[in-house]
Protein backbone atom coordinates (compact mmCIF):
# COMPACT_ATOMS: atom_id res chain seq x y z
CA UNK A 1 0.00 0.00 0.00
CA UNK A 2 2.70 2.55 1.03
CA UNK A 3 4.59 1.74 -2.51
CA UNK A 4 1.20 2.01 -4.53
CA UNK A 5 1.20 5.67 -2.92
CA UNK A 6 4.56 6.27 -3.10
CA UNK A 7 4.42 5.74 -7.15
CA UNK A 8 1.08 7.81 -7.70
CA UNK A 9 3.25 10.54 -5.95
CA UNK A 10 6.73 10.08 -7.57
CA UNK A 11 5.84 9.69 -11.19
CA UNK A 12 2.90 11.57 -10.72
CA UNK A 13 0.16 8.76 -12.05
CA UNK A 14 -3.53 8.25 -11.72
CA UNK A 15 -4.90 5.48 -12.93
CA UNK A 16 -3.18 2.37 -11.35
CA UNK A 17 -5.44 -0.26 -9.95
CA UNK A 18 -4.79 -2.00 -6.51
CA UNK A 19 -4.51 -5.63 -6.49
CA UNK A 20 -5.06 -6.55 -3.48
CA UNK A 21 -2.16 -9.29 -3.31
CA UNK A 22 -4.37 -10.86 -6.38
CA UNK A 23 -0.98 -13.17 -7.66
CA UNK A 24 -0.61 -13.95 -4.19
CA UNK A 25 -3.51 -15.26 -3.62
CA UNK A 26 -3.56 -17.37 -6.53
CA UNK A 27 -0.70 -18.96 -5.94
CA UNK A 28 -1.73 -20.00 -2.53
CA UNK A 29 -3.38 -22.91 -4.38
CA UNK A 30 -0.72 -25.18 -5.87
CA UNK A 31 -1.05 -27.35 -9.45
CA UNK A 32 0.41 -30.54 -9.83
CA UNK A 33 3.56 -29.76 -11.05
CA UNK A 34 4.94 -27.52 -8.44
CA UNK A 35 3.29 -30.02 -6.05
CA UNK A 36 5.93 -32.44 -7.53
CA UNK A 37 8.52 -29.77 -7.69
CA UNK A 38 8.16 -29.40 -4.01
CA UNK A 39 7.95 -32.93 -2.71
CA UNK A 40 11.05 -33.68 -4.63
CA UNK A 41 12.44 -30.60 -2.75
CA UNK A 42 11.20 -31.92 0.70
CA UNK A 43 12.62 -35.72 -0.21
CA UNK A 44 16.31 -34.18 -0.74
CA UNK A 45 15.90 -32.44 2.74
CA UNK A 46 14.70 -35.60 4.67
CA UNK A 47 17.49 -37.34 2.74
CA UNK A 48 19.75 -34.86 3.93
CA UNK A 49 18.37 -34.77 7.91
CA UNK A 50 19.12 -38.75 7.16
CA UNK A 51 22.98 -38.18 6.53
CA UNK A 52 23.58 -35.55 9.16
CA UNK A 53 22.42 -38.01 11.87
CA UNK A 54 25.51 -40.61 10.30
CA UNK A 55 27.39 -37.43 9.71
CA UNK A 56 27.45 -35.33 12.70
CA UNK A 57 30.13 -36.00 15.51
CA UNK A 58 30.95 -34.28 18.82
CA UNK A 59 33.94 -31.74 18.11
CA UNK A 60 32.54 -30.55 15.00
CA UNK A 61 31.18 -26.92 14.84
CA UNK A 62 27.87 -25.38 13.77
CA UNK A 63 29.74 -23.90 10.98
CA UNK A 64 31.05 -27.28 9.93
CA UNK A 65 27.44 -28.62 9.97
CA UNK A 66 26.01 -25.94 8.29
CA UNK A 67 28.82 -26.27 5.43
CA UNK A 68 27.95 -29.76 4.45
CA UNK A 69 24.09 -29.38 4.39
CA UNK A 70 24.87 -26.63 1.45
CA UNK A 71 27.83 -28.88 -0.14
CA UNK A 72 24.96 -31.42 -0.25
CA UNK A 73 22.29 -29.79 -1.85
CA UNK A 74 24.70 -28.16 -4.10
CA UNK A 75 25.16 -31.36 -5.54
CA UNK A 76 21.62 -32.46 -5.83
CA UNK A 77 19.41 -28.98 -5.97
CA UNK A 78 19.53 -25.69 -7.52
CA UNK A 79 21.13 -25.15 -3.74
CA UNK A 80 19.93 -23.13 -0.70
CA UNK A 81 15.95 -21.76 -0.04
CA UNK A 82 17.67 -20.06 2.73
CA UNK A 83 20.53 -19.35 4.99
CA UNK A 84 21.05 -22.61 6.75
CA UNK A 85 20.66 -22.74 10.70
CA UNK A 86 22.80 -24.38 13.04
CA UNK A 87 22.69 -23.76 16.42
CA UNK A 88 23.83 -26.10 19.32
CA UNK A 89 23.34 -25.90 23.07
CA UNK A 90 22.63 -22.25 24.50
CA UNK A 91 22.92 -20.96 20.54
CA UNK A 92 19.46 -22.60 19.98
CA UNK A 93 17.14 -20.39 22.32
CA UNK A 94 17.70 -17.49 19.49
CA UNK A 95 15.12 -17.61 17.08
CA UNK A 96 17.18 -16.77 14.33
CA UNK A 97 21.06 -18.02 15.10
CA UNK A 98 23.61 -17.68 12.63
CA UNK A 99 26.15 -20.95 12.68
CA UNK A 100 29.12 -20.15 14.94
CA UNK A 101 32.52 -21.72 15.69
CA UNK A 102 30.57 -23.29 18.82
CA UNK A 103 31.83 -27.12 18.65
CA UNK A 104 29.38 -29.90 19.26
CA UNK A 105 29.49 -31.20 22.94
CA UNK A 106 28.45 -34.79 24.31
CA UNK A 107 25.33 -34.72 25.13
CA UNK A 108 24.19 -31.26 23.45
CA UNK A 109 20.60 -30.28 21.86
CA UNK A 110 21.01 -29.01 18.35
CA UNK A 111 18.46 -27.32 16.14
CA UNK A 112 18.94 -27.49 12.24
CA UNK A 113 16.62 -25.03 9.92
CA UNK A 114 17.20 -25.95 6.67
CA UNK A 115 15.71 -26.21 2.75
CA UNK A 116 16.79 -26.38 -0.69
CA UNK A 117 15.50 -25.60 -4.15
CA UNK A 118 13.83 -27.57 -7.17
CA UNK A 119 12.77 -25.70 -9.90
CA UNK A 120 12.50 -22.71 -7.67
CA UNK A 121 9.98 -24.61 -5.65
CA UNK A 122 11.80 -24.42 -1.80
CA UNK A 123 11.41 -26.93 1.47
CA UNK A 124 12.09 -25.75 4.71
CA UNK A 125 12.16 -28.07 7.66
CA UNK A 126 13.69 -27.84 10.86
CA UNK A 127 14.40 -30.78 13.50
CA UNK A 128 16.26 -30.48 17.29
CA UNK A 129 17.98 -33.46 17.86
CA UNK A 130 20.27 -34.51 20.69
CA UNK A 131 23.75 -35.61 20.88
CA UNK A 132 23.88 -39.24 23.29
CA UNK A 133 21.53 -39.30 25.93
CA UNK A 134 18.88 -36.14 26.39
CA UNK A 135 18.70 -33.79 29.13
CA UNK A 136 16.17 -34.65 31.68
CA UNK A 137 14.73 -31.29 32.06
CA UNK A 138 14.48 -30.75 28.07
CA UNK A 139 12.47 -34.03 27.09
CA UNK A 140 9.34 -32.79 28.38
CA UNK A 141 8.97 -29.71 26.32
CA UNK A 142 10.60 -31.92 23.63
CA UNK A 143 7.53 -34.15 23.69
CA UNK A 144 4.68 -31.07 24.13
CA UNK A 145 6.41 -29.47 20.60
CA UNK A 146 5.93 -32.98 19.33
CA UNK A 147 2.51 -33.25 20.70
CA UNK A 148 1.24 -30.01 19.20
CA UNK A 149 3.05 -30.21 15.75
CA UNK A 150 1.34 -34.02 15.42
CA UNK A 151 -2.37 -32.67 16.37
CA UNK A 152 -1.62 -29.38 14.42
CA UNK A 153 -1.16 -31.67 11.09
CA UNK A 154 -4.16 -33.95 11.95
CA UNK A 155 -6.04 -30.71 12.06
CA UNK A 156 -4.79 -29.37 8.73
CA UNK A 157 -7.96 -30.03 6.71
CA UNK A 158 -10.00 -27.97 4.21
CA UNK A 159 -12.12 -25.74 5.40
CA UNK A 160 -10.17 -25.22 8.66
CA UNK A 161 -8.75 -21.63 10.15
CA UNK A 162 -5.48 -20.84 10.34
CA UNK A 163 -6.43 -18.54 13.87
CA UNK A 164 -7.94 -21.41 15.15
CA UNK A 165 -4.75 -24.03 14.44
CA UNK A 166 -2.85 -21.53 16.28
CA UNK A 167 -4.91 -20.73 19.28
CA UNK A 168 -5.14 -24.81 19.92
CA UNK A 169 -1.67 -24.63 20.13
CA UNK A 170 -0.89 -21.62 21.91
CA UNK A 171 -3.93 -22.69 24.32
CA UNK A 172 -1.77 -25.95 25.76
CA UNK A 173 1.44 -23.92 25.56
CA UNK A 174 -0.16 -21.48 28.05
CA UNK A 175 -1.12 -24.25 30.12
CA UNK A 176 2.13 -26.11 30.39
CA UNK A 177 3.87 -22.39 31.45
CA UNK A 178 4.99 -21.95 27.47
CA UNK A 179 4.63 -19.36 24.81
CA UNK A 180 4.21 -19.65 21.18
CA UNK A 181 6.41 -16.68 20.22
CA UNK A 182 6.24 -16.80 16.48
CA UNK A 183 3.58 -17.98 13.34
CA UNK A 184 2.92 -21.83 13.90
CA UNK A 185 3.62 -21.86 10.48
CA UNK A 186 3.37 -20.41 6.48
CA UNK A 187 3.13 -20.79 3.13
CA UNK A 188 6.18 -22.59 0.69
CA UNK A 189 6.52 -22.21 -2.68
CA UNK A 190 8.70 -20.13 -4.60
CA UNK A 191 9.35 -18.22 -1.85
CA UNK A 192 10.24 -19.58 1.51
CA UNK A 193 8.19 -17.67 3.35
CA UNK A 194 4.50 -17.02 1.13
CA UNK A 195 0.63 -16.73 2.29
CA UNK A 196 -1.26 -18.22 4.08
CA UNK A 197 0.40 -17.51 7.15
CA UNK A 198 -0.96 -19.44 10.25
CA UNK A 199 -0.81 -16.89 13.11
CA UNK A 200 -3.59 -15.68 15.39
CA UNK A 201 -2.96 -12.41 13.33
CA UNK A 202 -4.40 -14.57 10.18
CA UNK A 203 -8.02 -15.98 9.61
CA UNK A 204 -7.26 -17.82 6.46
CA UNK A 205 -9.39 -21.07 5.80
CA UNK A 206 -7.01 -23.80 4.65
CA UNK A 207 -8.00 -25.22 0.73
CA UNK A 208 -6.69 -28.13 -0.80
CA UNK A 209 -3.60 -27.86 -2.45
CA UNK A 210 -2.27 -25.30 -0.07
CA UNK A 211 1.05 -26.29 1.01
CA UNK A 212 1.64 -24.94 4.66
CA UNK A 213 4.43 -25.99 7.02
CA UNK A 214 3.67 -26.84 10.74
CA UNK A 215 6.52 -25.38 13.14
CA UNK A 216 5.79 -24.92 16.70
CA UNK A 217 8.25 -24.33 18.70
CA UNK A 218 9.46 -23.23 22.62
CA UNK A 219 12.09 -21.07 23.71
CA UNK A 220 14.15 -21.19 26.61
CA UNK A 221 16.30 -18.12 26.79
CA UNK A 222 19.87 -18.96 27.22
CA UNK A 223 18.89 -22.49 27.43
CA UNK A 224 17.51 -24.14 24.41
CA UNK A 225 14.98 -24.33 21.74
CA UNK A 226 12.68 -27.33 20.79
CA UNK A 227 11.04 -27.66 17.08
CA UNK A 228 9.94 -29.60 14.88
């Protein structure tokens, strides 16, 4: 809206038309081509969560990590949707970490956020996982992300609102002492990050062929992160 104004003003025009995000909209609704586009995409990525669990090894640092995710869908994909995430221990109660030097410790909760491209179509799928045995005090919150995210996806049917999704999960957050600080989830396509957006701030009924991730997640700040 401020840009529509900002051009009638500049270059001094008069009869543009709003839109009203009309190409967003439509591409909300996916055909069966970048359906296949994008489940190719997602089958490299759960390929590639496959090898890191053979692949990662205490000593080695988020940097490292983050390095062979890209060398691997470099290989296989038209490469990165996004900047990859790894964070490890204390690193992964910041929503958006950048990899660090941090080296991976025995027994250590790491959080990867990662997705590739196929076709321009992008995945995006993040996963905590832990290092040897896991922290007594983290697998509860583990298992309430896990909880949520599984009932979240058994909800995801036409006809149902994307308010609604979110306010079941941020409901049994609340009730467990938790907040849901960001979207539950969004739209993928050819960009990472496209409508609809599931957030209380939405009321967008789901349709079929809408491909929408599912992402809760808890943060504990200076402690660690959970998501799925």
């Amino acid at each position: 809206m401020r840009g529509y104004k900002e051009f009638i003003r500049k270059y001094k025009i008069n009869n543009l038309v709003e839109t009203e995000h009309i190409i967003e909209k439509q591409r909300m609704i996916k055909d069966n081509e970048e359906i296949t586009n994008l489940q190719k995409a997602c089958e490299i990525t759960d390929n590639c969560f496959s090898y890191l669990l053979m692949y990662i090894k205490p000593g080695m640092t988020e940097k490292q990590i983050a390095d062979e995710i890209e060398e691997y869908y470099k290989k296989r994909t038209d490469g990165l949707a996004f900047e990859t995430i790894v964070s490890s221990g204390e690193n992964t109660s910041k929503p958006h970490a950048v990899p660090t030097n941090r080296k991976i410790l025995e027994n250590d909760v790491i959080t990867i956020d990662m997705g590739c491209k196929i076709n321009g179509y992008c995945s995006d799928m993040t996963r905590t996982i832990f290092v040897g045995s896991i922290p007594e005090g983290i697998k509860p919150v583990y298992d309430l992300v896990l909880k949520n995210q599984v009932q979240t996806i058994e909800q995801m049917k036409d006809g149902v609102s994307t308010r609604l999704l979110t306010k079941m999960v941020e409901n049994d957050f609340k009730l467990n002492g938790y907040d849901l600080i960001h979207s539950l989830g969004h739209g993928v396509g050819l960009n990472i990050h496209e409508a609809p957006y599931i957030s209380y701030r939405s009321d967008v009924q789901l349709k079929e062929n809408m491909i929408v991730t599912d992402e809760p997640g808890i943060y504990l700040p200076g402690k660690f992160r959970s998501e799925n």
